[in-house]
Protein backbone atom coordinates (compact mmCIF):
# COMPACT_ATOMS: atom_id res chain seq x y z
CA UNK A 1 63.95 47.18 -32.70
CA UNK A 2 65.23 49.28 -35.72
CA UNK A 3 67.29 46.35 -37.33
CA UNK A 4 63.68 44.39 -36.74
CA UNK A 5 62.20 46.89 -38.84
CA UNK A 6 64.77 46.99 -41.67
CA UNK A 7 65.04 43.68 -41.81
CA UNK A 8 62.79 43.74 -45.47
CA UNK A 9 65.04 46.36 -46.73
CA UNK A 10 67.91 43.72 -47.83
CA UNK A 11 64.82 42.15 -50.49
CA UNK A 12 67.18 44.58 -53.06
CA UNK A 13 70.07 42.46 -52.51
CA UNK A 14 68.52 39.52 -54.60
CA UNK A 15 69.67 40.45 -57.52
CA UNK A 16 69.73 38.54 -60.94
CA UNK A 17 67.17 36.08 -60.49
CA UNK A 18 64.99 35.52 -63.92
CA UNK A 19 60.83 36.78 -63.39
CA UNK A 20 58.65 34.13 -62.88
CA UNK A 21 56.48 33.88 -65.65
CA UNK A 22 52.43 33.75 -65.26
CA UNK A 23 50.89 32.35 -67.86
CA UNK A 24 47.18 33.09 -66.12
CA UNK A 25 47.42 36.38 -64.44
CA UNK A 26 43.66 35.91 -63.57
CA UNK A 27 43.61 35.59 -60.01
CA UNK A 28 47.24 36.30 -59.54
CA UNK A 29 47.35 38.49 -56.56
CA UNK A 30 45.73 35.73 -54.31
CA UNK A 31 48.28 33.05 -56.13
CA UNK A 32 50.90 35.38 -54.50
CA UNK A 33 49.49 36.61 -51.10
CA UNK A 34 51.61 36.76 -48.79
CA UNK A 35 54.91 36.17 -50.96
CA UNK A 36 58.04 38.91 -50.97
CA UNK A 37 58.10 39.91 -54.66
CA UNK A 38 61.49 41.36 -56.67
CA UNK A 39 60.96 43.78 -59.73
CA UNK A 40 63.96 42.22 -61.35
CA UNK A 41 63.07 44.25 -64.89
CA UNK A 42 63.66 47.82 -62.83
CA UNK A 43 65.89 48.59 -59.97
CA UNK A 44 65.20 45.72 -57.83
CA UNK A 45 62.07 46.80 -55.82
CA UNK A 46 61.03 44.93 -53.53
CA UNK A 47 56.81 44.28 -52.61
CA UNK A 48 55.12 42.57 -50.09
CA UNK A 49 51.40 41.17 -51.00
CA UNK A 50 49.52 41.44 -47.94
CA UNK A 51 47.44 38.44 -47.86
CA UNK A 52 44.36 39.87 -46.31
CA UNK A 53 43.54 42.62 -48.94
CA UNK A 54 46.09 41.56 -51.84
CA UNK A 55 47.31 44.30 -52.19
CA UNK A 56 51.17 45.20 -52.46
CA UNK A 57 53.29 47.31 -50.11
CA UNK A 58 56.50 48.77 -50.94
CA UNK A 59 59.66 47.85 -49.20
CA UNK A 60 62.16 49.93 -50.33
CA UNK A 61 63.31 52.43 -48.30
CA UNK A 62 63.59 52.09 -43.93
CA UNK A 63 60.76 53.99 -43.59
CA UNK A 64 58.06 51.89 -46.03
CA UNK A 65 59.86 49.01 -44.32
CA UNK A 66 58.89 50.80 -40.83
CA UNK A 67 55.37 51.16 -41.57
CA UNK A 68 54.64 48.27 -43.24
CA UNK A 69 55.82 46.08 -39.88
CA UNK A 70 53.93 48.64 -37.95
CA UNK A 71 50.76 48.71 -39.65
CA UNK A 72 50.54 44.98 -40.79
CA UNK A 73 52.77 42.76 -38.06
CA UNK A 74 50.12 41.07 -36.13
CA UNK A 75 51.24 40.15 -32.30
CA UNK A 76 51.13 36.59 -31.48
CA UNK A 77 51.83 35.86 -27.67
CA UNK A 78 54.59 33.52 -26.77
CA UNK A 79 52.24 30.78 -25.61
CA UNK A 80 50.75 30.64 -29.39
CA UNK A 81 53.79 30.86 -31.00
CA UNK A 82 55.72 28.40 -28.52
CA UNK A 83 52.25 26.03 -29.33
CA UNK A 84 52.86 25.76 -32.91
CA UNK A 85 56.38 24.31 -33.07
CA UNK A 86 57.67 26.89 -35.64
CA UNK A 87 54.46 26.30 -38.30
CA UNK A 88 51.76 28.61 -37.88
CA UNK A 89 48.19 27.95 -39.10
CA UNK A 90 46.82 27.96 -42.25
CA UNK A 91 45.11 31.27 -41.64
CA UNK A 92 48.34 33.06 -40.98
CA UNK A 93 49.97 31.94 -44.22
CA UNK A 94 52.21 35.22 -45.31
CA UNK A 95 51.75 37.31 -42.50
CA UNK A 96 54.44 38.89 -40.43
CA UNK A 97 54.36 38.10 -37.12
CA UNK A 98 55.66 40.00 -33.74
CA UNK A 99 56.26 38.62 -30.48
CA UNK A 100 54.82 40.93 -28.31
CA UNK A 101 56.40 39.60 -25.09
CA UNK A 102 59.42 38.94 -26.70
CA UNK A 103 60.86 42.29 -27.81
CA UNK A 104 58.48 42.26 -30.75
CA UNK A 105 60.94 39.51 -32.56
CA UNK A 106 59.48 39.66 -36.24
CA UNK A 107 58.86 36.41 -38.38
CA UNK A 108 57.85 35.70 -41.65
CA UNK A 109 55.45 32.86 -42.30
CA UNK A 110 56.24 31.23 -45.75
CA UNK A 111 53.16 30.74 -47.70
CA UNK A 112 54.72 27.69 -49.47
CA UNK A 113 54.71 25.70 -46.11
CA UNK A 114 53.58 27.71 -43.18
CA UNK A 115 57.49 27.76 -41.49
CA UNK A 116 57.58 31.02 -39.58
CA UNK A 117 61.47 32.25 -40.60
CA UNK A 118 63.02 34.37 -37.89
CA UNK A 119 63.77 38.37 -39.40
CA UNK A 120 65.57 40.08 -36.52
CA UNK A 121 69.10 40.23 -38.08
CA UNK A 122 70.30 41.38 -41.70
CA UNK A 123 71.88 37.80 -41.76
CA UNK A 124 68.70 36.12 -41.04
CA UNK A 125 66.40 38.14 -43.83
CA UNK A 126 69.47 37.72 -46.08
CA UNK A 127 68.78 33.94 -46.31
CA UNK A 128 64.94 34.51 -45.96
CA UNK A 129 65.28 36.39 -48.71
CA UNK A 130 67.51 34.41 -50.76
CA UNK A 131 65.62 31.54 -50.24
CA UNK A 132 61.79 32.73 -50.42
CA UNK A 133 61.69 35.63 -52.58
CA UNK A 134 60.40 35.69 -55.81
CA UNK A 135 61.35 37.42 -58.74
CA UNK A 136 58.65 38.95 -61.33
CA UNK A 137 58.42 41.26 -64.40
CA UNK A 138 56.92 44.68 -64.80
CA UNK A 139 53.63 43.40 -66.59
CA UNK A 140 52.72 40.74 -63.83
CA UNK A 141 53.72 42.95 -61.23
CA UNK A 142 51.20 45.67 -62.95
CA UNK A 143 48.38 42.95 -62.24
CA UNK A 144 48.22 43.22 -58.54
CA UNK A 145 47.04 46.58 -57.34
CA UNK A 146 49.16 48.85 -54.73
CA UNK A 147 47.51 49.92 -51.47
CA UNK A 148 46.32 53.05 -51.05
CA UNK A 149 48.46 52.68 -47.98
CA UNK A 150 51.65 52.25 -49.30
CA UNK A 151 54.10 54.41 -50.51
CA UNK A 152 55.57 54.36 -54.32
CA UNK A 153 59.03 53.90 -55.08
CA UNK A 154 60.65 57.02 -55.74
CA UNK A 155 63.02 58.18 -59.41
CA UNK A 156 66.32 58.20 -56.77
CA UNK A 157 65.43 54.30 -55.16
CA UNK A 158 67.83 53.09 -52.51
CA UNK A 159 70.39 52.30 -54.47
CA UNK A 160 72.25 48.09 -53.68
CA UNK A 161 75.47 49.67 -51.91
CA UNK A 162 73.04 52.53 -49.85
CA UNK A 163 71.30 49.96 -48.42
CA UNK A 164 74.30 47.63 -47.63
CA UNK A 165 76.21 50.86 -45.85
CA UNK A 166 73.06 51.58 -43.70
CA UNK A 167 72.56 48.00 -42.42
CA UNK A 168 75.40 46.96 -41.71
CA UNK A 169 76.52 50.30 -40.18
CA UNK A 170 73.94 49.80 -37.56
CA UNK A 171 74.76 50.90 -34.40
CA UNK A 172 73.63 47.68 -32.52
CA UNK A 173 76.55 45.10 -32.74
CA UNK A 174 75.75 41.62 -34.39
CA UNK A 175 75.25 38.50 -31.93
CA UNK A 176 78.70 36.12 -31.90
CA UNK A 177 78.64 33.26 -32.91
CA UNK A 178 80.05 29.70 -31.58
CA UNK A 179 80.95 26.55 -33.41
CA UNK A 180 79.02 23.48 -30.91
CA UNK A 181 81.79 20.94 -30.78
CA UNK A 182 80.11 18.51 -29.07
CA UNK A 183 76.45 17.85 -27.29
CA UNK A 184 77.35 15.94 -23.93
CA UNK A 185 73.87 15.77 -22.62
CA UNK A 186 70.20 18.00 -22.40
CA UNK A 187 71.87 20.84 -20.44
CA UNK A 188 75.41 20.15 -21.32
CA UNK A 189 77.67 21.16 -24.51
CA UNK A 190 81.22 22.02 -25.35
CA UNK A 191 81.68 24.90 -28.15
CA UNK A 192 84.59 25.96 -29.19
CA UNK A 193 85.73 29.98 -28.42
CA UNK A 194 88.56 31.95 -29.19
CA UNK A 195 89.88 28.56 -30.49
CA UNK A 196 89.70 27.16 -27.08
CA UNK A 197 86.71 23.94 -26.79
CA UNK A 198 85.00 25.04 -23.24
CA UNK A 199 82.18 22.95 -22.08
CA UNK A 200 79.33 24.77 -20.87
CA UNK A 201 76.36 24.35 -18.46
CA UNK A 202 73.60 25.59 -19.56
CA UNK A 203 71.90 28.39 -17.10
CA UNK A 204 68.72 27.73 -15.70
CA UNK A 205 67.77 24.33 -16.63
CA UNK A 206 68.06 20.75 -15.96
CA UNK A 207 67.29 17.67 -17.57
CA UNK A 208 67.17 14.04 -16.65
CA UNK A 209 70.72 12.61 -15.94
CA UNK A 210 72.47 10.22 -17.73
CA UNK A 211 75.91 10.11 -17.01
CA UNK A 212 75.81 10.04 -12.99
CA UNK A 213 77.41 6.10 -12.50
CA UNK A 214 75.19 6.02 -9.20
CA UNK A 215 72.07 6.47 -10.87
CA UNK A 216 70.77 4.56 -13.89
CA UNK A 217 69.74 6.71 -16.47
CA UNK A 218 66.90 8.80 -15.73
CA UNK A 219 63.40 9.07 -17.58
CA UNK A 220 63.69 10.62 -20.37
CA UNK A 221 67.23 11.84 -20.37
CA UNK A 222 68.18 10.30 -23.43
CA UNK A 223 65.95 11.78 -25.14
CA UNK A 224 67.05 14.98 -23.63
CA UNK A 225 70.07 14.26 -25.03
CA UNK A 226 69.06 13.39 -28.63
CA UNK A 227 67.09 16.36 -28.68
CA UNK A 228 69.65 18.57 -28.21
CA UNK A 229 72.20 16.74 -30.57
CA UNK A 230 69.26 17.33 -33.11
CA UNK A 231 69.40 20.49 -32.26
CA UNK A 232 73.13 21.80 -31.70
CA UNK A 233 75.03 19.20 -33.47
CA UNK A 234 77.08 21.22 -36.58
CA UNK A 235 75.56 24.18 -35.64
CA UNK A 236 76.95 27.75 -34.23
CA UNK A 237 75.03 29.23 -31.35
CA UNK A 238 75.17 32.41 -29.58
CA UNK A 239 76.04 32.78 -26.24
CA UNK A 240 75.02 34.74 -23.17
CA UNK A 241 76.22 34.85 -19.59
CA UNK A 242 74.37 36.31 -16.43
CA UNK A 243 76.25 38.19 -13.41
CA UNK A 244 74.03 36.42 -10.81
CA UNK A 245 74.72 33.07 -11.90
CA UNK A 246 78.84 33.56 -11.70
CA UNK A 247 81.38 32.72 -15.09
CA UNK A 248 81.68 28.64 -14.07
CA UNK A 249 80.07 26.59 -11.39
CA UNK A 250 82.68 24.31 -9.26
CA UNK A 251 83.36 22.21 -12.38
CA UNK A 252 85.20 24.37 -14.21
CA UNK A 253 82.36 24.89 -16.84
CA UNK A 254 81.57 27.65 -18.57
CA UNK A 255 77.85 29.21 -17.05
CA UNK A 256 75.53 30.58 -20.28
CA UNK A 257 72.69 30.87 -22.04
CA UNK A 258 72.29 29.08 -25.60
CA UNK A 259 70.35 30.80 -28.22
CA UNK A 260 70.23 29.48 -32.01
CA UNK A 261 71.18 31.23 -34.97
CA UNK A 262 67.32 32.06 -34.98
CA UNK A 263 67.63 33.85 -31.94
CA UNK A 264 66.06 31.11 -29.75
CA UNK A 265 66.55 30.84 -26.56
CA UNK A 266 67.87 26.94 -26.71
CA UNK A 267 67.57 27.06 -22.46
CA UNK A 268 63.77 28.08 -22.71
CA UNK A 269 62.56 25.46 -26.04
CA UNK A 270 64.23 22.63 -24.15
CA UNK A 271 61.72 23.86 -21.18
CA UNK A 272 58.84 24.05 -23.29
CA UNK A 273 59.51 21.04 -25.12
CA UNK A 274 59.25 18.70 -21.78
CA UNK A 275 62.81 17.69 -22.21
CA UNK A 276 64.13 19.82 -19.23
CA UNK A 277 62.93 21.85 -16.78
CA UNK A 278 63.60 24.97 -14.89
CA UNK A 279 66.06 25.28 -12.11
CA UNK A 280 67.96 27.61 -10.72
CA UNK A 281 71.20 26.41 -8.56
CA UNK A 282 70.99 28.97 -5.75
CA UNK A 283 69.62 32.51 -6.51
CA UNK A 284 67.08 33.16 -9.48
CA UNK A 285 68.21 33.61 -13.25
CA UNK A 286 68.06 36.48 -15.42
CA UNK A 287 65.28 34.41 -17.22
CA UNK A 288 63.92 32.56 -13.92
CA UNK A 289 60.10 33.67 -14.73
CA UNK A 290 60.48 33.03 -18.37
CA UNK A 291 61.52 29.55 -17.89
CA UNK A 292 59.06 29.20 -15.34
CA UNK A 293 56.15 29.81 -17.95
CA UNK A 294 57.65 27.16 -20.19
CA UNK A 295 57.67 24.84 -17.65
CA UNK A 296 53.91 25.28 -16.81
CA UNK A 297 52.80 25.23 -20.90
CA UNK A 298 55.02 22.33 -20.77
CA UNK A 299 53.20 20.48 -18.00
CA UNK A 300 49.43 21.73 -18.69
CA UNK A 301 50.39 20.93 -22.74
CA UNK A 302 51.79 16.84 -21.52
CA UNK A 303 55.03 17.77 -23.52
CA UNK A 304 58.03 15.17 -23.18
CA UNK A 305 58.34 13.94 -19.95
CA UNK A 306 54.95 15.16 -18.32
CA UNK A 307 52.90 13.13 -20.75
CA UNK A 308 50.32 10.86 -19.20
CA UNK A 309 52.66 7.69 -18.34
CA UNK A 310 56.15 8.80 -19.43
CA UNK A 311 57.78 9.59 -16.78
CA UNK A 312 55.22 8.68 -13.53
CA UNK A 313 58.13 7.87 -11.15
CA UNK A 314 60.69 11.00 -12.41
CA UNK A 315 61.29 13.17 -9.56
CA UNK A 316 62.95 16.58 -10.92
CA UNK A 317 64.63 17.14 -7.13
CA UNK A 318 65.98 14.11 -7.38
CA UNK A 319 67.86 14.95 -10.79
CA UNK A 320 68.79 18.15 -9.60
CA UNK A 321 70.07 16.83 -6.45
CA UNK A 322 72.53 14.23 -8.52
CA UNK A 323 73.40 17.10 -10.57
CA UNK A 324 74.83 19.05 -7.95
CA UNK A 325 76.34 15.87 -6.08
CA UNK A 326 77.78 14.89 -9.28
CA UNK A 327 81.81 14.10 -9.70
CA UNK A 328 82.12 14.59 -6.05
CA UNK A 329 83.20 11.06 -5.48
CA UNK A 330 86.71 11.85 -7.55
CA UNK A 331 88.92 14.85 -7.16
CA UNK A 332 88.04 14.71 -10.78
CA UNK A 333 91.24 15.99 -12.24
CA UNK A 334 90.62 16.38 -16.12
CA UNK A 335 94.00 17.80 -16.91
CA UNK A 336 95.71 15.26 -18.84
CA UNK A 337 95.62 11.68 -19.22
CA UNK A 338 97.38 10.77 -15.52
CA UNK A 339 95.35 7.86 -14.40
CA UNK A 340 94.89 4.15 -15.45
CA UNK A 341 92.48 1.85 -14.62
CA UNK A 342 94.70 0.28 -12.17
CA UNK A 343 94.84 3.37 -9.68
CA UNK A 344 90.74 2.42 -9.20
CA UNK A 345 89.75 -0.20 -6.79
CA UNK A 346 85.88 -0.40 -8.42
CA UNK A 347 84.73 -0.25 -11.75
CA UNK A 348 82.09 2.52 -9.83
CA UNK A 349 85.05 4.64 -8.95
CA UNK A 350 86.87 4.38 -12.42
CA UNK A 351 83.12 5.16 -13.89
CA UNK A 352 82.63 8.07 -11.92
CA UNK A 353 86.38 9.63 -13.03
CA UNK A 354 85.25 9.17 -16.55
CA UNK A 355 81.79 10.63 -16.14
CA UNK A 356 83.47 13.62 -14.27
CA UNK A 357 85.91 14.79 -16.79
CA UNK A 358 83.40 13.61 -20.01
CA UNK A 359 81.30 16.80 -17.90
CA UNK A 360 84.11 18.89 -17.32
CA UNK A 361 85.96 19.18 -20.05
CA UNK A 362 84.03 16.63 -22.90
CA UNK A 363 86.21 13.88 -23.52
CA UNK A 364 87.46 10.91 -21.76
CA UNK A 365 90.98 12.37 -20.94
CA UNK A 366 92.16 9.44 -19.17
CA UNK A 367 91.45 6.56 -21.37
CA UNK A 368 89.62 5.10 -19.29
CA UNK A 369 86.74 3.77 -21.77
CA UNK A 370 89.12 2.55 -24.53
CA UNK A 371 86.24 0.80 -26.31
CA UNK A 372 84.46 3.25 -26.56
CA UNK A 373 80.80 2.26 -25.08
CA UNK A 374 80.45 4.77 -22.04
CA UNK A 375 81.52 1.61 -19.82
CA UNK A 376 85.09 2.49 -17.99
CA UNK A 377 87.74 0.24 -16.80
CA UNK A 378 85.12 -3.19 -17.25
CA UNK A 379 87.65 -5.36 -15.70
CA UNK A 380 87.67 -3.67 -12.79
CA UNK A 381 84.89 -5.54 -10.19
């Protein structure tokens, strides 16, 4: 929770950008509520203009930081904050928001276009900060009036290299990060780790199959799919496993929890989205109850596939059953290309060896889709 509350500190980093220059300053305090203002003509002080009094706040030191998130974060619940799809409403332009159910996770709602910009890491308010704050000189600055509330910068300010030593000397290591090499389906990716690509499974979840050559693809699970390539494609995610769900299920894949670079739980949006839903292979996940919620907003909400006519004949058992039944018709060995089409006696059996090891390991080891259109060994009856 400390790193949450520095997180505005780092506003002194941003250094050398030229003041914005107000030709009106009539008015100018509610042009710039809500913005994160630099004093670029003194040390670098950093201000918050708290849109409902505008009025600024100073953000210098880990204490003004401290109380300023204390006294004006307002506490959304997860159901309002999972309901706006990452922009908030017009009234909450500039505020800083706190998840109250979610370990008070801070955000910062950019007046400019109402995107709420997760602050829980010194990486993440880095590029908030790089991106959305504004520079301005003394005499401007001197036109919006400091809260009574708020504490004044001091002659010895925080100092660029202070600041730098006490963040990132923080006791509470930062989250790792993964490279996604490739987005197989909804609930399955391969990442690369320790220069190793691993495909995982993700924990807790399941979406609509599309690669099971019994089944024809299910309701819905292409767009599973695209959704998560929007999602993961080119991007690193952090990673999480839980002891009651084991390291790798019986396919050799890794078991985890995705969260984005936002610190999103990737498992629980793909819930609350209506592209998956939540399941739990035999005994419940670390976020069983969380995933549960998502799937009920999800449902009451009509999101993805429990909108009114999109799916009316899916039957989430049914997936979940072909998940688990999956690659069983092969031995499935992925290790190398060691099989031709010739070894297959159906084009069903040949299809269900390439299916097995695109799962298990991500690729089509044994060649046996040399074209390239997800159809193996076609001359096979």
């Amino acid at each position: 929770m400390r790193k949450q509350l520095t997180l505005l500190l780092i506003l002194v980093f941003v250094l050398g950008l030229a003041p914005v220059n107000f030709s009106n300053a009539q008015g100018l305090a509610g042009r710039l509520k809500g913005k994160i203002l630099l004093q670029v003509e003194s040390k670098g002080e950093a201000w918050y203009v708290n849109p409902d009094n505008e009025k600024r706040y100073y953000l210098g030191r880990p204490a003004d930081a401290f109380n300023v998130m204390r006294e004006l974060g307002l506490g959304v619940s997860n159901k309002d904050f999972d309901l706006w799809n990452n922009k908030a409403p017009n009234r909450l332009l500039g505020k800083i928001l706190l998840k109250v159910e979610d370990s008070g996770k801070a955000y910062y709602v950019n007046p400019a276009d109402l995107k709420m910009h997760f602050l829980g890491r010194p990486a993440d308010a880095f590029r908030v900060m790089r991106e959305l704050g504004l520079g301005i000189g003394d005499d401007n600055l001197s036109e919006i009036k400091i809260s009574n509330d708020s504490t004044l910068p001091q002659s010895d300010s925080v100092i660029v290299k202070g600041i730098e030593k006490e963040i990132f000397n923080d006791e509470q290591p930062k989250q790792q990060l993964y490279s996604v090499v490739k987005v197989i389906d909804g609930d399955t990716i391969a990442v690369k780790i320790n220069g190793v690509n691993e495909v995982l499974r993700l924990i807790g979840i399941n979406t609509p199959e599309t690669v099971d050559p019994r089944e024809p693809v299910e309701c819905f699970g292409q767009e599973a799919s695209n959704k998560a390539k929007e999602l993961l494609n080119g991007e690193r995610v952090g990673l999480e496993n839980d002891s009651a769900q084991g390291e790798r299920d019986k396919y050799d894949r890794l078991l985890r929890y995705v969260f984005l670079e936002d610190g999103t739980n990737f498992n629980k949006l793909m819930i609350s989205e209506g592209y998956a839903y939540e399941y739990a292979y035999s005994v419940p996940c670390k976020y069983q109850n969380e995933f549960k919620q998502a799937e009920q907003f999800a449902r009451e909400n009509k999101r993805g596939f429990w909108a009114d006519g999109a799916c009316d004949n899916y039957n989430p058992e049914k997936s979940a059953n072909n998940e688990d039944e999956a690659a069983t018709i092969t031995e499935c060995n992925c290790s190398g290309n060691i099989y031709n089409c010739s070894d297959y006696s159906t084009r069903a059996e040949a299809q269900a060896a390439h299916d097995c090891c695109v799962k298990k390991v991500g690729s089509d080891v044994h060649k046996l889709d040399m074209d390239g259109d997800g159809v193996a060994c076609e001359s096979l009856p």
